[in-house]
C-alpha atoms as a PDB file:
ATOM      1  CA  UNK A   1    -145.828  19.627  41.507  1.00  0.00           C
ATOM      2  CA  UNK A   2    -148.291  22.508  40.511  1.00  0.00           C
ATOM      3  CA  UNK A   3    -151.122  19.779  39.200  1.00  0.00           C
ATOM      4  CA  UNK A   4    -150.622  17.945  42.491  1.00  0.00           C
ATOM      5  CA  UNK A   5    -150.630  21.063  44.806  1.00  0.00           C
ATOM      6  CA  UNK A   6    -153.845  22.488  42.766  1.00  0.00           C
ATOM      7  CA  UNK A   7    -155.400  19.276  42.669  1.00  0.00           C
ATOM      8  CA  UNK A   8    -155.311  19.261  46.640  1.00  0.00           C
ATOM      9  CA  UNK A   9    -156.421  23.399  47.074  1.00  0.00           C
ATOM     10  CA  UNK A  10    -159.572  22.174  44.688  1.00  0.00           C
ATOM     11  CA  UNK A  11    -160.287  19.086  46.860  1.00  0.00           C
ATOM     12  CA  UNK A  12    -159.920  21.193  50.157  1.00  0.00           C
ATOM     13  CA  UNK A  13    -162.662  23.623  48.972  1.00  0.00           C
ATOM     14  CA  UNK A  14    -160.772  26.318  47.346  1.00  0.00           C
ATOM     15  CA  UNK A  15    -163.242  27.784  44.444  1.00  0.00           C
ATOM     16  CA  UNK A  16    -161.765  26.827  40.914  1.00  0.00           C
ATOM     17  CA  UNK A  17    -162.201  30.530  39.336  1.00  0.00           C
ATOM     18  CA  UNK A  18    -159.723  31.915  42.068  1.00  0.00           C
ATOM     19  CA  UNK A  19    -156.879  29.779  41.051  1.00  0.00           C
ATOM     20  CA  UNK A  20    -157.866  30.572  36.998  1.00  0.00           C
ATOM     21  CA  UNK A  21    -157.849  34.506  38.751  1.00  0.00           C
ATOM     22  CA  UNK A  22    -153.971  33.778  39.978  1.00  0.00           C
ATOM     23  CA  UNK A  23    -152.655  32.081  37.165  1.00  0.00           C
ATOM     24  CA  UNK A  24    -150.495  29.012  36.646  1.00  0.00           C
ATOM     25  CA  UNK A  25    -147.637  31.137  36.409  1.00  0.00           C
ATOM     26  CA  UNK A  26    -147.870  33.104  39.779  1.00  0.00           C
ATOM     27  CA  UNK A  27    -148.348  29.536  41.423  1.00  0.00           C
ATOM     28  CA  UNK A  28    -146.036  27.153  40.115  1.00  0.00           C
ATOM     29  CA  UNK A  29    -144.105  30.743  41.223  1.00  0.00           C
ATOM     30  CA  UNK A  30    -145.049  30.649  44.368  1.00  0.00           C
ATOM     31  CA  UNK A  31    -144.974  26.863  45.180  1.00  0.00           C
ATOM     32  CA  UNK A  32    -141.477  26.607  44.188  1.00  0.00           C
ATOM     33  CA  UNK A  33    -140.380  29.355  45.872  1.00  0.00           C
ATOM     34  CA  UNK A  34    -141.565  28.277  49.035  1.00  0.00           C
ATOM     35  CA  UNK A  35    -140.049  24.787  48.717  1.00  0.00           C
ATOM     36  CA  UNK A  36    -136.595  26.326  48.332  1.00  0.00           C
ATOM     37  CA  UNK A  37    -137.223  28.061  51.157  1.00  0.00           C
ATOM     38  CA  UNK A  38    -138.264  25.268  53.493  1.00  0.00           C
ATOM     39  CA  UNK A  39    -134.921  23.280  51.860  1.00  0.00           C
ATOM     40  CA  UNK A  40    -132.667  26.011  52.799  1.00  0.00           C
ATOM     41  CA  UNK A  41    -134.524  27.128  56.241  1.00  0.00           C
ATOM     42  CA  UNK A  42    -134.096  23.048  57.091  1.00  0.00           C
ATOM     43  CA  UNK A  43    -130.629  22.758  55.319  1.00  0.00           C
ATOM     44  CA  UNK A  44    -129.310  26.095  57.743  1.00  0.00           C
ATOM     45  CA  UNK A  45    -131.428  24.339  60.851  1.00  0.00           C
ATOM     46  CA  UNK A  46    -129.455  21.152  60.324  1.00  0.00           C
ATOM     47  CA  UNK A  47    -125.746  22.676  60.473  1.00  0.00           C
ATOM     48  CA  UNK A  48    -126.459  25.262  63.126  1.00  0.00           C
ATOM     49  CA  UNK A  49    -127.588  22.118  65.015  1.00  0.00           C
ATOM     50  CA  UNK A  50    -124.164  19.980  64.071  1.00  0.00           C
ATOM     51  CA  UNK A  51    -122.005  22.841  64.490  1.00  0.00           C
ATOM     52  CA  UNK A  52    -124.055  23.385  68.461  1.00  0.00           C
ATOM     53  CA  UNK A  53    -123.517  19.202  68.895  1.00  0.00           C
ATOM     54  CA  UNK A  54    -119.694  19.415  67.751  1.00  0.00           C
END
């Protein structure tokens, strides 16, 4: 997921020595972090909406 996400920053214009500046680590970090936190921000969404319908 990292190659894919920096593969996309590079190809939007981002400059290649800031992402060797933030390190791998930091991102793939970062990245997943923010995925679980869409997936439990839509996962909490979903059941306040069921529990509203039912």
């Amino acid at each position: 997921m990292t190659n894919l996400i920096d593969s996309y920053l590079l190809k939007s214009g981002m400059p290649k020595h800031e992402l060797c500046i933030i390190g791998r680590a930091k991102r793939a970090f970062y990245y997943y972090g923010v995925t679980l936190f869409a997936v439990s921000a839509v996962t909490f969404f979903a059941f306040g909406l069921i529990r509203m319908i039912g």
